[in-house]
C-alpha atoms as a PDB file:
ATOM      1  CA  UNK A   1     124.382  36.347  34.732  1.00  0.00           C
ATOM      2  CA  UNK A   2     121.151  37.529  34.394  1.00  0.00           C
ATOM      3  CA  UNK A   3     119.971  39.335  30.925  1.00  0.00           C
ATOM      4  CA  UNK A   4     120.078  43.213  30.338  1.00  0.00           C
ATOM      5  CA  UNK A   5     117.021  44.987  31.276  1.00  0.00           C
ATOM      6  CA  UNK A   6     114.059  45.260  28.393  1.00  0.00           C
ATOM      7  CA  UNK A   7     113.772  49.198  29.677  1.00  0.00           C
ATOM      8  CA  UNK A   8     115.321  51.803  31.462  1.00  0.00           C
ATOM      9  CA  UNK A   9     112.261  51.874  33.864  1.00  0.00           C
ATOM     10  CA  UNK A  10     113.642  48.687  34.594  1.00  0.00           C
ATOM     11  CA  UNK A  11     117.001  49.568  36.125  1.00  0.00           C
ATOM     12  CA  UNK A  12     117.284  51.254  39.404  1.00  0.00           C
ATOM     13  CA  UNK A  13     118.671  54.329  40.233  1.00  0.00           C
ATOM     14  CA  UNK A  14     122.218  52.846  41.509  1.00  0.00           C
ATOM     15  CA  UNK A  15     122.172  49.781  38.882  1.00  0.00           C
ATOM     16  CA  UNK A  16     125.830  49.736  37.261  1.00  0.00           C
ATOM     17  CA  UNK A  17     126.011  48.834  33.286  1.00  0.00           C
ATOM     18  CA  UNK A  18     129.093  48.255  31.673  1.00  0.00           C
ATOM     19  CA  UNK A  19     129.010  48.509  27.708  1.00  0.00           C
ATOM     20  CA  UNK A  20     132.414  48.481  26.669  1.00  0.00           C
ATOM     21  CA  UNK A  21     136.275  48.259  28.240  1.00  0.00           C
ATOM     22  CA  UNK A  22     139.045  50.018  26.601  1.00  0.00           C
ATOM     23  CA  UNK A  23     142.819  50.283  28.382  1.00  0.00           C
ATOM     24  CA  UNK A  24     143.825  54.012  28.646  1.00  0.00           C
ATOM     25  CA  UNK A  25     146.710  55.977  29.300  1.00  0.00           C
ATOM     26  CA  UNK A  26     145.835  56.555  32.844  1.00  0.00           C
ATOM     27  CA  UNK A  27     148.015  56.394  35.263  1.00  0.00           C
ATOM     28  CA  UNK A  28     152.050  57.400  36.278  1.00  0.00           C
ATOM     29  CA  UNK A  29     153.821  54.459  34.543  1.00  0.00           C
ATOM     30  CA  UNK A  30     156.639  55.913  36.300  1.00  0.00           C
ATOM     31  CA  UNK A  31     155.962  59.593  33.872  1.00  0.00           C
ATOM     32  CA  UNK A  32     156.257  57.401  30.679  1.00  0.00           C
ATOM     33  CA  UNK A  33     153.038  59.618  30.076  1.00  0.00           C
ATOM     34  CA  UNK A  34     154.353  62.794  31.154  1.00  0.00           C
ATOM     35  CA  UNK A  35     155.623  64.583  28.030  1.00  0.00           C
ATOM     36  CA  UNK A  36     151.978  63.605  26.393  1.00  0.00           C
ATOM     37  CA  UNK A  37     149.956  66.398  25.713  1.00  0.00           C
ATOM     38  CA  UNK A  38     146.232  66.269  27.013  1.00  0.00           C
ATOM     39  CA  UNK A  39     145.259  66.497  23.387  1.00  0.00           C
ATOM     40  CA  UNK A  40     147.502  63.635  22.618  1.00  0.00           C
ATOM     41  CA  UNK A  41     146.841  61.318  25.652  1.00  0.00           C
ATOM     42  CA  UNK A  42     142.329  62.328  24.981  1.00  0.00           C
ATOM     43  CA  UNK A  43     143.449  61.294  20.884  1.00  0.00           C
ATOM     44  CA  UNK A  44     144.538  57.861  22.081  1.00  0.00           C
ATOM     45  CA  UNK A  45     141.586  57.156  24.626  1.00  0.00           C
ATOM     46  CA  UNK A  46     139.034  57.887  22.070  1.00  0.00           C
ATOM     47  CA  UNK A  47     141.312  55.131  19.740  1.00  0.00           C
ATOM     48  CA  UNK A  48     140.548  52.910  22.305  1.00  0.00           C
ATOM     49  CA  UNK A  49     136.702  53.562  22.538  1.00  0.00           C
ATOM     50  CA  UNK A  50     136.414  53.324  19.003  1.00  0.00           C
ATOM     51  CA  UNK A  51     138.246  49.623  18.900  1.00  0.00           C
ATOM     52  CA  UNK A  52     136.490  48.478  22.369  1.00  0.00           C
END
């Protein structure tokens, strides 16, 4: 794998960076998910980001 750019100038328009991964609560899961609020299901993305 070759190293992360020095610069932005460096990467090209289309050039793909991945940072971080978190799992989310994406998805049907067979509505599982469905009596989630938005607020609720947006609360335990960020979680996610935060321990990524």
């Amino acid at each position: 794998m070759a190293p992360a750019a020095a610069t932005s100038s460096e990467l090209k328009p289309r050039d793909v960076c991945i940072v971080g991964v978190a799992r989310t609560p994406m998805g049907g899961f067979l509505g599982t998910l469905s009596s989630l609020s938005a607020i609720k299901l947006g609360s335990i993305a960020i979680e996610g980001l935060n321990t990524a």
